[in-house]
N, C-alpha and C. Protein backbone atom coordinates (compact mmCIF):
# COMPACT_ATOMS: atom_id res chain seq x y z
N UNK A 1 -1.59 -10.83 16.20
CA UNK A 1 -0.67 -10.79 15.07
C UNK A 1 -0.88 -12.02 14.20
N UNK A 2 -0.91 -11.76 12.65
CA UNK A 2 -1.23 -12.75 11.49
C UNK A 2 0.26 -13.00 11.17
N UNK A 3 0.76 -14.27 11.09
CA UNK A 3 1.93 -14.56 10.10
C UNK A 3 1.35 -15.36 9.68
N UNK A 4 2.31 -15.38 8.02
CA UNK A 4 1.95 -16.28 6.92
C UNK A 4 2.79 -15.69 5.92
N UNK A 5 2.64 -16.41 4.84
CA UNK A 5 4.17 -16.54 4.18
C UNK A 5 3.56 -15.34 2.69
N UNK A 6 4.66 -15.29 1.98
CA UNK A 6 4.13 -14.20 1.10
C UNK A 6 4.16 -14.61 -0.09
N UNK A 7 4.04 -14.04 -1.56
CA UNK A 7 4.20 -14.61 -3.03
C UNK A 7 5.62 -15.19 -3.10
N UNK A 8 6.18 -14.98 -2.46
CA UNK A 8 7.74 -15.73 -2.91
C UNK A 8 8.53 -16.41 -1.57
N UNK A 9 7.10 -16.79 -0.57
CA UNK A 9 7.32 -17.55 0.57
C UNK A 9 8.44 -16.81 1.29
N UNK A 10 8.51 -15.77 1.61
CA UNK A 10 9.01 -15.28 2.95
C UNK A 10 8.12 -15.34 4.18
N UNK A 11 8.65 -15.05 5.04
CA UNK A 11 7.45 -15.16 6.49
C UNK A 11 7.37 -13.69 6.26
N UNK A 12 5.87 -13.24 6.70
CA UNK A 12 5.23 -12.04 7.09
C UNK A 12 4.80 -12.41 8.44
N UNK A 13 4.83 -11.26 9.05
CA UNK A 13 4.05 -11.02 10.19
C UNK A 13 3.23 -9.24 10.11
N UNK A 14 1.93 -9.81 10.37
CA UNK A 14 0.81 -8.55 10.24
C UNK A 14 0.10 -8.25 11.36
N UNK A 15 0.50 -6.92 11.68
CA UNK A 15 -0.37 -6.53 13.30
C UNK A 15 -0.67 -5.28 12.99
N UNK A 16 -2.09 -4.95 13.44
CA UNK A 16 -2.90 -3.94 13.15
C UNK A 16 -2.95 -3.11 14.48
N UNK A 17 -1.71 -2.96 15.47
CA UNK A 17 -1.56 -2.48 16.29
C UNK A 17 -0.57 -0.92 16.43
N UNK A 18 -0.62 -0.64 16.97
CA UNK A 18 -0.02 0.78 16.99
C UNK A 18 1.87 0.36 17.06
N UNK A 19 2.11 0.56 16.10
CA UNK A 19 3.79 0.26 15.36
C UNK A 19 4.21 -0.54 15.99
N UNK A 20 4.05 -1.88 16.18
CA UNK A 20 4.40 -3.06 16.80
C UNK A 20 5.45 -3.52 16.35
N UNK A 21 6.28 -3.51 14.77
CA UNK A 21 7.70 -3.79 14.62
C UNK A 21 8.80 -2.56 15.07
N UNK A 22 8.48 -1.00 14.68
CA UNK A 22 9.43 -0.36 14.73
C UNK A 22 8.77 0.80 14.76
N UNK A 23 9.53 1.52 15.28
CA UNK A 23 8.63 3.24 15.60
C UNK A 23 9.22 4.11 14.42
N UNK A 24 10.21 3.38 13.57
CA UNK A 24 10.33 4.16 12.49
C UNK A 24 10.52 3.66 10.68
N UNK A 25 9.80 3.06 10.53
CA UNK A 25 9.64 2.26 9.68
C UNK A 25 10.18 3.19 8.46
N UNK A 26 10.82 2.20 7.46
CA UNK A 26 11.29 2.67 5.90
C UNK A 26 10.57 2.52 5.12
N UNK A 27 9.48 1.73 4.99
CA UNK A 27 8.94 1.85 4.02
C UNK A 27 6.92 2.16 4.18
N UNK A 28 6.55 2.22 3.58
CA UNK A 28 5.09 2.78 3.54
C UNK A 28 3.99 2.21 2.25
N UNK A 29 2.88 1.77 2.60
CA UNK A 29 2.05 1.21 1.58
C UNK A 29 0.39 1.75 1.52
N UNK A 30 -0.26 2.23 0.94
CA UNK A 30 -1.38 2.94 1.02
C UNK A 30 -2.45 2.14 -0.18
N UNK A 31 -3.63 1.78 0.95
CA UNK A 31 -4.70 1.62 0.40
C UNK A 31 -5.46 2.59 -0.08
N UNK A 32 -5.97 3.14 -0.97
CA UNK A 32 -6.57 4.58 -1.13
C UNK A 32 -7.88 4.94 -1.70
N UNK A 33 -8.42 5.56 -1.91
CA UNK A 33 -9.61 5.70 -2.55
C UNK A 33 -9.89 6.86 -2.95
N UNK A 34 -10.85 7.36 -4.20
CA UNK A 34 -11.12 8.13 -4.44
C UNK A 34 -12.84 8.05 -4.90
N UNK A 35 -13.85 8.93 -3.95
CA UNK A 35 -15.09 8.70 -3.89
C UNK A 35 -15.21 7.04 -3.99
N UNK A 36 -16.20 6.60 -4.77
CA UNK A 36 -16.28 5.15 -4.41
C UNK A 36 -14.92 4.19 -5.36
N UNK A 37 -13.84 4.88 -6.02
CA UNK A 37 -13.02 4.04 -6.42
C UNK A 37 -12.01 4.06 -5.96
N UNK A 38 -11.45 2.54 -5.90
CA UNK A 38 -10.06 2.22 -5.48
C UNK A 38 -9.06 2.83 -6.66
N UNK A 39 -7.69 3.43 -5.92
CA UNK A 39 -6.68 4.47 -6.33
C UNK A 39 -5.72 3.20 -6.41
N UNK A 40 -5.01 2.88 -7.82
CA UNK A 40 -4.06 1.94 -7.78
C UNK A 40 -3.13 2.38 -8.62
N UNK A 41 -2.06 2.35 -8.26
CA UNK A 41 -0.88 2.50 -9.55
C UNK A 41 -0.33 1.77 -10.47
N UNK A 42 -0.22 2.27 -11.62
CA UNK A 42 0.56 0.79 -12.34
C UNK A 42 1.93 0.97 -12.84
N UNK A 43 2.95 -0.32 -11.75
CA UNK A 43 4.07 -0.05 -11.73
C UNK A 43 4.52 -0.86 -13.30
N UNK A 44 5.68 0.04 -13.89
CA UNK A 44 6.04 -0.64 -15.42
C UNK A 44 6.29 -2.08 -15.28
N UNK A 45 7.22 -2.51 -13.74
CA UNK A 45 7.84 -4.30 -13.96
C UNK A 45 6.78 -4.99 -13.26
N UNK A 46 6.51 -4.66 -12.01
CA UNK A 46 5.24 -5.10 -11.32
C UNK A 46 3.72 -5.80 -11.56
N UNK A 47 3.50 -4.43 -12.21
CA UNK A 47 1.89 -4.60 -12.73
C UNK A 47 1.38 -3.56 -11.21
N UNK A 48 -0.12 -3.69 -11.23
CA UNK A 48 -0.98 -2.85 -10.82
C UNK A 48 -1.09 -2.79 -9.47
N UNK A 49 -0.80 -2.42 -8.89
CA UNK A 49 -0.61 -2.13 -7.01
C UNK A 49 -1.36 -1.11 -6.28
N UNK A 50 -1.40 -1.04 -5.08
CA UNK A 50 -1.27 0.53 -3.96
C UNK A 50 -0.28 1.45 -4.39
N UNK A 51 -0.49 2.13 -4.09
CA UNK A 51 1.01 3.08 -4.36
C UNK A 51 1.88 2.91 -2.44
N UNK A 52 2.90 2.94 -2.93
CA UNK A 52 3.64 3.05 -1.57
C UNK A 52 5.24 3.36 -1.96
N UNK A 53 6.10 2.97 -0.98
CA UNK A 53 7.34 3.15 -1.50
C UNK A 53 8.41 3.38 -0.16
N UNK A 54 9.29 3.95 -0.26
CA UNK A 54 10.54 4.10 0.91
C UNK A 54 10.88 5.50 1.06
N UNK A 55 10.79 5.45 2.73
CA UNK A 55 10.62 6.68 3.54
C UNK A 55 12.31 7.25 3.06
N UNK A 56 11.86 8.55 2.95
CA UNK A 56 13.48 9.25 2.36
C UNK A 56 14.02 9.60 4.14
N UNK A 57 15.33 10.01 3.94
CA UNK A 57 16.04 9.88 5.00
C UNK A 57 15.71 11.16 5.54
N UNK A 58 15.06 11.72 6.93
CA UNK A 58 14.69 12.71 7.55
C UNK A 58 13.16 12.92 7.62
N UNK A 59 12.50 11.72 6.50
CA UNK A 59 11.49 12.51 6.44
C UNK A 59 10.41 11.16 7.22
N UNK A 60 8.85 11.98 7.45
CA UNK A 60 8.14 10.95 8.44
C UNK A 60 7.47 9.64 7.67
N UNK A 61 7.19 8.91 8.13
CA UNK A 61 6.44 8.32 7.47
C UNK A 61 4.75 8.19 6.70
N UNK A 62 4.26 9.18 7.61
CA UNK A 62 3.01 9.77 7.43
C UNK A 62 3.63 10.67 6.44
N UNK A 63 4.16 11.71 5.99
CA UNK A 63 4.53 12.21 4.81
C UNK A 63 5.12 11.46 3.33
N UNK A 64 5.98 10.81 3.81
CA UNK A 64 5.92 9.45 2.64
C UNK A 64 4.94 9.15 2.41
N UNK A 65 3.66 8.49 2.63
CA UNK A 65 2.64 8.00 2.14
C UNK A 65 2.26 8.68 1.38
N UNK A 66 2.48 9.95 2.32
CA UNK A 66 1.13 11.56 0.94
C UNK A 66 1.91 11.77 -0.11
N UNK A 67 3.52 11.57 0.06
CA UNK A 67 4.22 12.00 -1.48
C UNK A 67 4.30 10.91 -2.33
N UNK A 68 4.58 9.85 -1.59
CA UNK A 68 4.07 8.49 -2.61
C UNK A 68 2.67 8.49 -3.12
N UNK A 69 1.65 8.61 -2.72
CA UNK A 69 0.83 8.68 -3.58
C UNK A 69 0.17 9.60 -4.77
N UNK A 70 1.05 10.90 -3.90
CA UNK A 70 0.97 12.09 -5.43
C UNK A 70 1.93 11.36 -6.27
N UNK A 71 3.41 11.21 -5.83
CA UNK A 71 4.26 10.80 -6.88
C UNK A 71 3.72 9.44 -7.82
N UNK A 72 3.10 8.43 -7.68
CA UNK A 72 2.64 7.89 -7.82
C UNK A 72 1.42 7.43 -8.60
N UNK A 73 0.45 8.40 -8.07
CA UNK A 73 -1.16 8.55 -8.78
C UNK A 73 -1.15 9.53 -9.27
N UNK A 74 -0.25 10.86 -8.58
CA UNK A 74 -0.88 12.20 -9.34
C UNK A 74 -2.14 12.42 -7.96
N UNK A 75 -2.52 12.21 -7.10
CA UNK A 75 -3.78 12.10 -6.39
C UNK A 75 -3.14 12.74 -5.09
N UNK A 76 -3.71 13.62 -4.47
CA UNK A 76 -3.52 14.62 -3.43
C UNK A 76 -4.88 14.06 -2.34
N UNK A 77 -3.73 13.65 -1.06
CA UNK A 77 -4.34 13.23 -0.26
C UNK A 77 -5.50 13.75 0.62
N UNK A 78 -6.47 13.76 1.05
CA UNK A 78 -7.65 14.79 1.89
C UNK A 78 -7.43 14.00 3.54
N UNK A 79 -6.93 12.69 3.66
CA UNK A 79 -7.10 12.24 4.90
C UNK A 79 -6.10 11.02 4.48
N UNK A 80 -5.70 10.73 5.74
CA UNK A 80 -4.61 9.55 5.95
C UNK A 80 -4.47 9.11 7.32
N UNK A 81 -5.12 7.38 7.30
CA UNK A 81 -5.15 6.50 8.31
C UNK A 81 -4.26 6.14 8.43
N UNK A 82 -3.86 6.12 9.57
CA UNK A 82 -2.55 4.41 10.03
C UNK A 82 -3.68 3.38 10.38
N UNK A 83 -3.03 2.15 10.12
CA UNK A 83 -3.64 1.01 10.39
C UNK A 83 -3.05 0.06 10.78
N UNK A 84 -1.70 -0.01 10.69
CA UNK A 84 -1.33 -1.26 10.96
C UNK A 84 0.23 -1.26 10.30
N UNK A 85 0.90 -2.32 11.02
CA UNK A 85 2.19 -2.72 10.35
C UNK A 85 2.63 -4.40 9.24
N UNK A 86 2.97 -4.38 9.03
CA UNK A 86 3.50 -5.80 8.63
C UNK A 86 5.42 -6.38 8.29
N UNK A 87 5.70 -7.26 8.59
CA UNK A 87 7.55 -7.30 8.51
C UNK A 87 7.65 -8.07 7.87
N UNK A 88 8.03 -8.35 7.14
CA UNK A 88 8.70 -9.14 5.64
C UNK A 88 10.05 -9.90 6.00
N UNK A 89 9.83 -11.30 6.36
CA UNK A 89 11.81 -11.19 6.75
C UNK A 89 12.54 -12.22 5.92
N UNK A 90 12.44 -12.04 4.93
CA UNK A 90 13.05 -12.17 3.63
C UNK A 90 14.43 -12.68 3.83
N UNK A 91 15.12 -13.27 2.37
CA UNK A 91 16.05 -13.98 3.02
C UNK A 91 17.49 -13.39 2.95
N UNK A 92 17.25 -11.96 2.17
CA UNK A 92 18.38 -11.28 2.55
C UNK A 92 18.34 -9.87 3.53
N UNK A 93 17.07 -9.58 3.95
CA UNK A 93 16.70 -8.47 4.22
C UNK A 93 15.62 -8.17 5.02
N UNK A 94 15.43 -7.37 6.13
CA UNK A 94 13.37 -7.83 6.85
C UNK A 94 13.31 -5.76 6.34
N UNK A 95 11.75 -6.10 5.80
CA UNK A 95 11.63 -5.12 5.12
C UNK A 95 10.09 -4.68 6.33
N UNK A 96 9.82 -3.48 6.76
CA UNK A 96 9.12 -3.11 7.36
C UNK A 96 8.25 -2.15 7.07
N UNK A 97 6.90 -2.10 6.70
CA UNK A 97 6.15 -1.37 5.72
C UNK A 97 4.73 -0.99 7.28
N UNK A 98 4.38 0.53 6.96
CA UNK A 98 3.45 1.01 7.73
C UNK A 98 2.01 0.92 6.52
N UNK A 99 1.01 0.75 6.79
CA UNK A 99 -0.22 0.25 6.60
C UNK A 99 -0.93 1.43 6.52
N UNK A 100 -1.47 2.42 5.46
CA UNK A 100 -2.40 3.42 5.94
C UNK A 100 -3.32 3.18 4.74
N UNK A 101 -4.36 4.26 5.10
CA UNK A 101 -5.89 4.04 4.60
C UNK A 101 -6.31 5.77 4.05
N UNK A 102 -6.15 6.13 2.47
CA UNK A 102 -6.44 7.39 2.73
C UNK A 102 -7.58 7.60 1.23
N UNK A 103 -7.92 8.94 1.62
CA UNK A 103 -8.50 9.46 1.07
C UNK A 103 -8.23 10.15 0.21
N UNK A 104 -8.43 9.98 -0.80
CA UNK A 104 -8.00 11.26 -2.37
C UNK A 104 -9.12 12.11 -2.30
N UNK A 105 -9.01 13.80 -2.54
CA UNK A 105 -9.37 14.98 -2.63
C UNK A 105 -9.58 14.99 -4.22
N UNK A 106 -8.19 15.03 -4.66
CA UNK A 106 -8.34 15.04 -6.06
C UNK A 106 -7.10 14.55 -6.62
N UNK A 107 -7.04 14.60 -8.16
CA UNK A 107 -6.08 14.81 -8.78
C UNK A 107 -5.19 15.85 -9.76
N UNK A 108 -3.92 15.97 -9.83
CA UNK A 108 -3.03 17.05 -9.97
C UNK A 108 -1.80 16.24 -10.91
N UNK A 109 -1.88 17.01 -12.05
CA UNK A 109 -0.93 16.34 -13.19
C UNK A 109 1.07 16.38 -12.24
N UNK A 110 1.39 15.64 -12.21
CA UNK A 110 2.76 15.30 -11.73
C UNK A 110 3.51 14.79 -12.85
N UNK A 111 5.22 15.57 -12.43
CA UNK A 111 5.75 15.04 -13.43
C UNK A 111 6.24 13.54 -12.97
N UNK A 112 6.42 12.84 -14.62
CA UNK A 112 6.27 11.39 -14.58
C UNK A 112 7.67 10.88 -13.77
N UNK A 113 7.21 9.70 -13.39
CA UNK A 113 8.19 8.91 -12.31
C UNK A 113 8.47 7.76 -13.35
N UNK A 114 9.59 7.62 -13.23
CA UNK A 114 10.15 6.28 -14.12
C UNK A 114 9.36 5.44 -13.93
N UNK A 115 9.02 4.97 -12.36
CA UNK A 115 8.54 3.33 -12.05
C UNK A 115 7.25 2.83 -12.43
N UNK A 116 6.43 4.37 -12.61
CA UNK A 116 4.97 4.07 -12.68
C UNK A 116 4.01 4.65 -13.97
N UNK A 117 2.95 4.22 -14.21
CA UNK A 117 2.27 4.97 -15.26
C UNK A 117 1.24 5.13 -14.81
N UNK A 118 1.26 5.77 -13.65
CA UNK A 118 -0.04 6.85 -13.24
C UNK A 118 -1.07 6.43 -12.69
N UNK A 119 -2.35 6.51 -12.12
CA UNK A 119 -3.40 6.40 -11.23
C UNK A 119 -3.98 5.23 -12.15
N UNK A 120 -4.37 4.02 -11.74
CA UNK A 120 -5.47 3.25 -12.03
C UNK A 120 -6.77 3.08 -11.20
N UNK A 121 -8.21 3.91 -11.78
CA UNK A 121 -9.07 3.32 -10.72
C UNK A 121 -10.14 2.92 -11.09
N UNK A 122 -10.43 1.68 -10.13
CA UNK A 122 -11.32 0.71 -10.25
C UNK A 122 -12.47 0.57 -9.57
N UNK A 123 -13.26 0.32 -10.17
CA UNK A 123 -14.55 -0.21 -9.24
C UNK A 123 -14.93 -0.64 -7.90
N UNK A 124 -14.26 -2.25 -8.33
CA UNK A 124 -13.69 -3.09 -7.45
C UNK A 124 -12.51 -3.80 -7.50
N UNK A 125 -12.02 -4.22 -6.57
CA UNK A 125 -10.59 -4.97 -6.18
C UNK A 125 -11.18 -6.64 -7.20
N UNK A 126 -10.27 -7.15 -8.28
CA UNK A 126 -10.81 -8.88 -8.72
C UNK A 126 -11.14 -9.49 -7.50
N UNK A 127 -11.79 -10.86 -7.47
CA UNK A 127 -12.16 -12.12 -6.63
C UNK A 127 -10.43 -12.39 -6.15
N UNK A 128 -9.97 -13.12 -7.36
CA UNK A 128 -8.72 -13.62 -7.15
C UNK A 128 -7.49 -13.17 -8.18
N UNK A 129 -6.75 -12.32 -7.03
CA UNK A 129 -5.68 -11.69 -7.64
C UNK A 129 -4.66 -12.39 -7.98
N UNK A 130 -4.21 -13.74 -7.09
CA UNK A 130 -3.40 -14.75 -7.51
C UNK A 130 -3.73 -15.12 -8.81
N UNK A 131 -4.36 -15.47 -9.40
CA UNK A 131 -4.46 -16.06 -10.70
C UNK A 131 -4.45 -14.78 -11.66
N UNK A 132 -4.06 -13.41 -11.44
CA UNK A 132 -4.46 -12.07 -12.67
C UNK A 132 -3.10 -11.63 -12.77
N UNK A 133 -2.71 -11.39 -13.72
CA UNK A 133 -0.75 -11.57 -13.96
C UNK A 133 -1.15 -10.16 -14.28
N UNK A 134 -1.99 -8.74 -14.45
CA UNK A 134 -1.89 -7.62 -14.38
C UNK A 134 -1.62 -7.31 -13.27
N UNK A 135 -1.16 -7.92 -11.69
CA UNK A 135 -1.65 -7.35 -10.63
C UNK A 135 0.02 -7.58 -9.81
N UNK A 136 0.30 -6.75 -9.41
CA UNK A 136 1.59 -7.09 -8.34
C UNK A 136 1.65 -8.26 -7.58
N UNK A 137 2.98 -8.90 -7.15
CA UNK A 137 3.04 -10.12 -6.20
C UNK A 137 2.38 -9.15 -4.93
N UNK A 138 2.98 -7.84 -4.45
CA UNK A 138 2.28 -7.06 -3.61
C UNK A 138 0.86 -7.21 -3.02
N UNK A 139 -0.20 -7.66 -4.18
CA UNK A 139 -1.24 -7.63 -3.77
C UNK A 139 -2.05 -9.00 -3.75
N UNK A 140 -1.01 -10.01 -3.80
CA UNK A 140 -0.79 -11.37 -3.67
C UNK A 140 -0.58 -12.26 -2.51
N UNK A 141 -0.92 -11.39 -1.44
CA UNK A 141 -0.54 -12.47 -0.05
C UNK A 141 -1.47 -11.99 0.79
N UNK A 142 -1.63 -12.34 2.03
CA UNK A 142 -2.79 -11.77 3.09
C UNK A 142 -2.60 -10.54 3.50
N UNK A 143 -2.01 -10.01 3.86
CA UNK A 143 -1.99 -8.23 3.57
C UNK A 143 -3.16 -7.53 3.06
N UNK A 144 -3.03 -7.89 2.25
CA UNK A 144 -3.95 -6.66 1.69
C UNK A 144 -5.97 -7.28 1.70
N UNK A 145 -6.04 -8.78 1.73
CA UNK A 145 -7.45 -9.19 2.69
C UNK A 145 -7.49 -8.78 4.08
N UNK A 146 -6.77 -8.88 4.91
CA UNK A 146 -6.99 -8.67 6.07
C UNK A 146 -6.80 -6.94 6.30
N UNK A 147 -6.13 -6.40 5.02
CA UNK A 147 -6.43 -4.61 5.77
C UNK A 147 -8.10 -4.73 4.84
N UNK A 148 -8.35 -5.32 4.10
CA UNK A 148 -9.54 -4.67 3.57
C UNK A 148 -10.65 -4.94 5.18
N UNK A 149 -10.48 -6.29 5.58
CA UNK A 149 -10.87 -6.61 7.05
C UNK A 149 -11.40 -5.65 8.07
N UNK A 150 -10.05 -5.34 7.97
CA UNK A 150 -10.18 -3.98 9.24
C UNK A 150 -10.75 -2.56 8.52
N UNK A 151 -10.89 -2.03 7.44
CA UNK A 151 -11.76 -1.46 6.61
C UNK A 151 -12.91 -1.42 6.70
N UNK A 152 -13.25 -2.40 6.71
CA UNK A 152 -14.68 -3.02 6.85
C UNK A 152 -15.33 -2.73 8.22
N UNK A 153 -14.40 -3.15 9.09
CA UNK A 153 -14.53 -3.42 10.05
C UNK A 153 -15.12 -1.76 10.92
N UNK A 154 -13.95 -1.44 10.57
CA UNK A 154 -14.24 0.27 10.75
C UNK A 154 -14.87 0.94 10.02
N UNK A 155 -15.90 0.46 9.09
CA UNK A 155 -16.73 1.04 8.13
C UNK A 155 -15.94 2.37 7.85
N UNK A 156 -14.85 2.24 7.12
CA UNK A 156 -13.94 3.19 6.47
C UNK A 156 -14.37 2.71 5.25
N UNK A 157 -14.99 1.88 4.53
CA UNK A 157 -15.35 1.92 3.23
C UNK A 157 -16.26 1.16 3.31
């Protein structure tokens, strides 16, 4: 397990182990791809992220991911990894997000979601996202190096 602190210095803790904070996590975050490009959303207050979001009440978390990222990108999932967890424990709140790795099939016009303006995809991920004010605090802390890590690692991309 990785801890280390996040864009607005909360403690994280990151384990790429089979649901090591909670067996039912609320919220969900997806690395994604489509053929060789990265699938990113761009949130209106944010700036440019994963798509992810919060598990509705009844429903799984492996299904959250796939409707967050249609709702989200417009992009219809073909495959979806778990990978890992991470806990956020913030100073009013510990926020618990599941880690998956998927694959886009295609895309499918969705109607628009307030938060977002639709699929961004890229080439490649910048060098350094800390210094690019288009880019979410989201994709601003070790999270998202260390899943590219295990990516790698698993020659999933």
């Amino acid at each position: 397990m990785l801890t280390f602190t996040d864009y607005y210095h909360n403690q994280v803790e990151l384990s790429f182990t089979h649901y090591p904070f909670s067996d039912t996590p609320l919220h969900v975050w997806v690395v994604a791809r489509y053929g060789d490009k990265w699938v990113l959303t761009k949130h209106k207050q944010r700036g440019l992220e994963f798509p992810g979001g919060k598990v509705e009440p009844g429903e799984h978390e492996d299904d959250a991911a796939i409707r967050e990222v249609f709702e989200e990108t417009g992009g219809i999932v073909k495959s979806l990894h778990y990978l890992g967890q991470y806990r956020v424990l913030g100073r009013g709140d510990t926020v618990i997000k599941n880690i998956y790795f998927a694959v886009i099939d295609r895309f499918e016009d969705h109607p628009a979601v307030e938060e977002t303006d639709g699929a961004v995809l890229l080439d490649e991920l910048p060098k350094n996202l800390l210094r690019n004010n288009q880019y979410s605090f989201m994709m601003k802390d070790r999270v998202l190096p260390e899943t590219m890590k295990v990516l790698h690692a698993k020659n999933m991309v």
